[in-house]
Protein backbone atom coordinates (compact mmCIF):
# COMPACT_ATOMS: atom_id res chain seq x y z
CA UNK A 1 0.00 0.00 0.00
CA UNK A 2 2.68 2.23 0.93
CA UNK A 3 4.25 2.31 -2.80
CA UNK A 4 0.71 3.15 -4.49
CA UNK A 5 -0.01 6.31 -2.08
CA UNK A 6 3.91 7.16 -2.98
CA UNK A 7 2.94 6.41 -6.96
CA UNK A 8 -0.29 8.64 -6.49
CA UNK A 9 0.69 11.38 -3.95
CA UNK A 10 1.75 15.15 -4.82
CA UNK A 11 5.41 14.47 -4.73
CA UNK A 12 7.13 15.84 -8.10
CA UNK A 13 9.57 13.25 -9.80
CA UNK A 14 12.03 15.80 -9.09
CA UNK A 15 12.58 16.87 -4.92
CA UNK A 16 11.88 20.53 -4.10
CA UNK A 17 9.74 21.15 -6.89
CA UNK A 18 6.09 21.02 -6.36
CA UNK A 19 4.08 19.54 -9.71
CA UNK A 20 0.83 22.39 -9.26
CA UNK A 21 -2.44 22.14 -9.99
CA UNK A 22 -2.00 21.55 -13.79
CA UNK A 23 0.41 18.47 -13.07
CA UNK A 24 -1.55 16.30 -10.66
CA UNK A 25 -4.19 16.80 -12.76
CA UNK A 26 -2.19 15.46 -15.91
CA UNK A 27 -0.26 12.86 -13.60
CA UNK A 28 -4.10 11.92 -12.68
CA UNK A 29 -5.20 11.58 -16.52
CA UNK A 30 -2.33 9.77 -17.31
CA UNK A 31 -1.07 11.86 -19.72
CA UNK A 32 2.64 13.32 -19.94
CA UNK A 33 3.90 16.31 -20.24
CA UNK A 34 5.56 15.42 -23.33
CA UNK A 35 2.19 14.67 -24.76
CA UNK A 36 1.38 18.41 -24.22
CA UNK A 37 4.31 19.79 -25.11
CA UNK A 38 4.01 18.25 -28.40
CA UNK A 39 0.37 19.18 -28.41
CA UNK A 40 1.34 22.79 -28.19
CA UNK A 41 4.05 22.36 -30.25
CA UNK A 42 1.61 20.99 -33.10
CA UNK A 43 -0.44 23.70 -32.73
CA UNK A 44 1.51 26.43 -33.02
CA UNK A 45 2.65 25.39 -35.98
CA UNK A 46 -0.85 24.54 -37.47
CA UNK A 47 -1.38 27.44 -36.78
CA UNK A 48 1.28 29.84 -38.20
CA UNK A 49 1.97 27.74 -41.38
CA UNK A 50 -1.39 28.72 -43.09
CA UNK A 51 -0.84 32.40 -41.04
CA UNK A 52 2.41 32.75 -42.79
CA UNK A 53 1.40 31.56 -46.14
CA UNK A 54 -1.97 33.96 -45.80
CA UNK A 55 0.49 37.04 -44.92
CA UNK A 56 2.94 36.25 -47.40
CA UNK A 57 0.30 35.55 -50.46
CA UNK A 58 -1.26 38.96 -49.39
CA UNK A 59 2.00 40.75 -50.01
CA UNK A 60 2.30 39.51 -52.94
CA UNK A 61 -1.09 40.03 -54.14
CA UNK A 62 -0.39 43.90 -52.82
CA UNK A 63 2.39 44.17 -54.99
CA UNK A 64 0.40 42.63 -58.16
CA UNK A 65 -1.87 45.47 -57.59
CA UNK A 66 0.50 48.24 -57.29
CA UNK A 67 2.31 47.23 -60.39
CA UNK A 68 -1.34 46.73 -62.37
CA UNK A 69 -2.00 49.92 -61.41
CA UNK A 70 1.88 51.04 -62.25
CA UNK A 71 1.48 49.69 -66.01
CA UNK A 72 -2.28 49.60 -66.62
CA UNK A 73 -2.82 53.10 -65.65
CA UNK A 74 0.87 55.36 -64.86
CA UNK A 75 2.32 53.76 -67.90
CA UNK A 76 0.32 54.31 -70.78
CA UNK A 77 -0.53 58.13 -68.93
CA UNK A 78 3.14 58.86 -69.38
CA UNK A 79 3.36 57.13 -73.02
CA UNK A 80 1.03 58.98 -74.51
CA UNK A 81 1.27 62.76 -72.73
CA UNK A 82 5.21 62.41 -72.47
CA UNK A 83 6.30 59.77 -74.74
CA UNK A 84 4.85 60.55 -77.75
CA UNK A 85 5.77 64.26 -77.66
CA UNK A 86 8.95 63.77 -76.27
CA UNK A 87 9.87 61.38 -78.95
CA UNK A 88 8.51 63.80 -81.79
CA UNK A 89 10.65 66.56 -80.26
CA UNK A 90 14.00 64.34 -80.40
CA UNK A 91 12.84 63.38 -84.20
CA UNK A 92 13.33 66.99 -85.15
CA UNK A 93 16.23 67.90 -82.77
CA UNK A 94 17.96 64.73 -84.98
CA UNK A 95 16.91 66.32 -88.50
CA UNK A 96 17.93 69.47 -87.23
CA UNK A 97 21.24 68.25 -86.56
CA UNK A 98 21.58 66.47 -89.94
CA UNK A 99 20.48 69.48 -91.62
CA UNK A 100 23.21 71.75 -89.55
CA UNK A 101 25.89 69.07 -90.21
CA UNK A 102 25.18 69.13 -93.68
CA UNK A 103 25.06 72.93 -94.00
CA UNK A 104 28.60 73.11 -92.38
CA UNK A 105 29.71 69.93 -94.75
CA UNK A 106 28.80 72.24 -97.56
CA UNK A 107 29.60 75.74 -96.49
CA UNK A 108 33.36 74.30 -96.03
CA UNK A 109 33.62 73.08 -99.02
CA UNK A 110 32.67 75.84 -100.63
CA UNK A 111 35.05 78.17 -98.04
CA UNK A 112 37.85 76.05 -98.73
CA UNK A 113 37.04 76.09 -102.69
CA UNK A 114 37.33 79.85 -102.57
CA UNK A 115 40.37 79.76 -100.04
CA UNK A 116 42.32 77.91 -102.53
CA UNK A 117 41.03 79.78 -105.56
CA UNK A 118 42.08 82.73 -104.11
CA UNK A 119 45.30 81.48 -103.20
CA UNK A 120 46.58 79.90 -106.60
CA UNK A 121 44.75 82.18 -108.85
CA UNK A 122 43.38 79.41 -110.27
CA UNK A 123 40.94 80.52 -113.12
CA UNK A 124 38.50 77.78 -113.94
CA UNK A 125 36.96 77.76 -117.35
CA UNK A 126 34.93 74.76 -118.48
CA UNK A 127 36.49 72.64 -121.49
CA UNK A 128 36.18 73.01 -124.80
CA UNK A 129 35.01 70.16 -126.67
CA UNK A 130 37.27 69.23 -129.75
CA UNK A 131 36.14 69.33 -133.30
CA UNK A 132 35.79 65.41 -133.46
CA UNK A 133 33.56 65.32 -130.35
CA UNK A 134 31.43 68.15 -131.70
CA UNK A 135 31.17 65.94 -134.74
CA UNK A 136 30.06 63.18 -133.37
CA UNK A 137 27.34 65.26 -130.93
């Protein structure tokens, strides 16, 4: 008798500690701490699995609506008001350019023509065709 009321009594497994309410009543169930632990343990992560999966597909959904939003609306608002101008503008900046370069090409040409002209007295005449050439024109 004396080793059942010793099996059954309030004593922890473990001197000086007492096992509270919560542990006679497990000890009295039959069920381990371990069995609680894991229990909790189980739960917990149930429970923050889906959690984390909810949060994390709810970010990402956030940022599939800001960027919908970036190119469904901010994009083609930009393309067409600044874009389109914009590019226009830089079309006739470039044939400007062309037309400048080409204006420069030319008026040195002609500056260096009359440079050297000047310098060599070089008279230019066109040439006369000979009498066998005229004969056959």
């Amino acid at each position: 008798m004396a080793d059942s009321d010793t099996e059954t009594s309030d004593t922890p497994a473990v001197p000086g500690k007492s096992l509270g309410i919560g542990g006679i009543i497990l000890k009295g169930l039959g069920i381990s701490g371990e069995f609680i632990f894991k229990g909790i343990l189980g739960n917990i992560v149930g429970f923050l699995i889906p959690s984390l999966f909810t949060v994390i597909f709810a970010v990402l959904k956030f940022i599939g609506l800001i960027l919908y939003y970036i190119f469904v609306k901010i994009v083609p608002f930009m393309v067409v008001y600044f874009g389109i101008p914009l590019f226009i503008l830089g079309a006739m900046m470039a044939l400007l350019f062309v037309g400048g370069h080409m204006f420069f090409l030319v008026a040195f040409f002609v500056g260096v023509f009359f440079y050297i002209k000047g310098v060599f007295n070089i008279k230019l005449k066109p040439p006369e065709l000979s009498a066998e050439v005229e004969a056959t024109l």
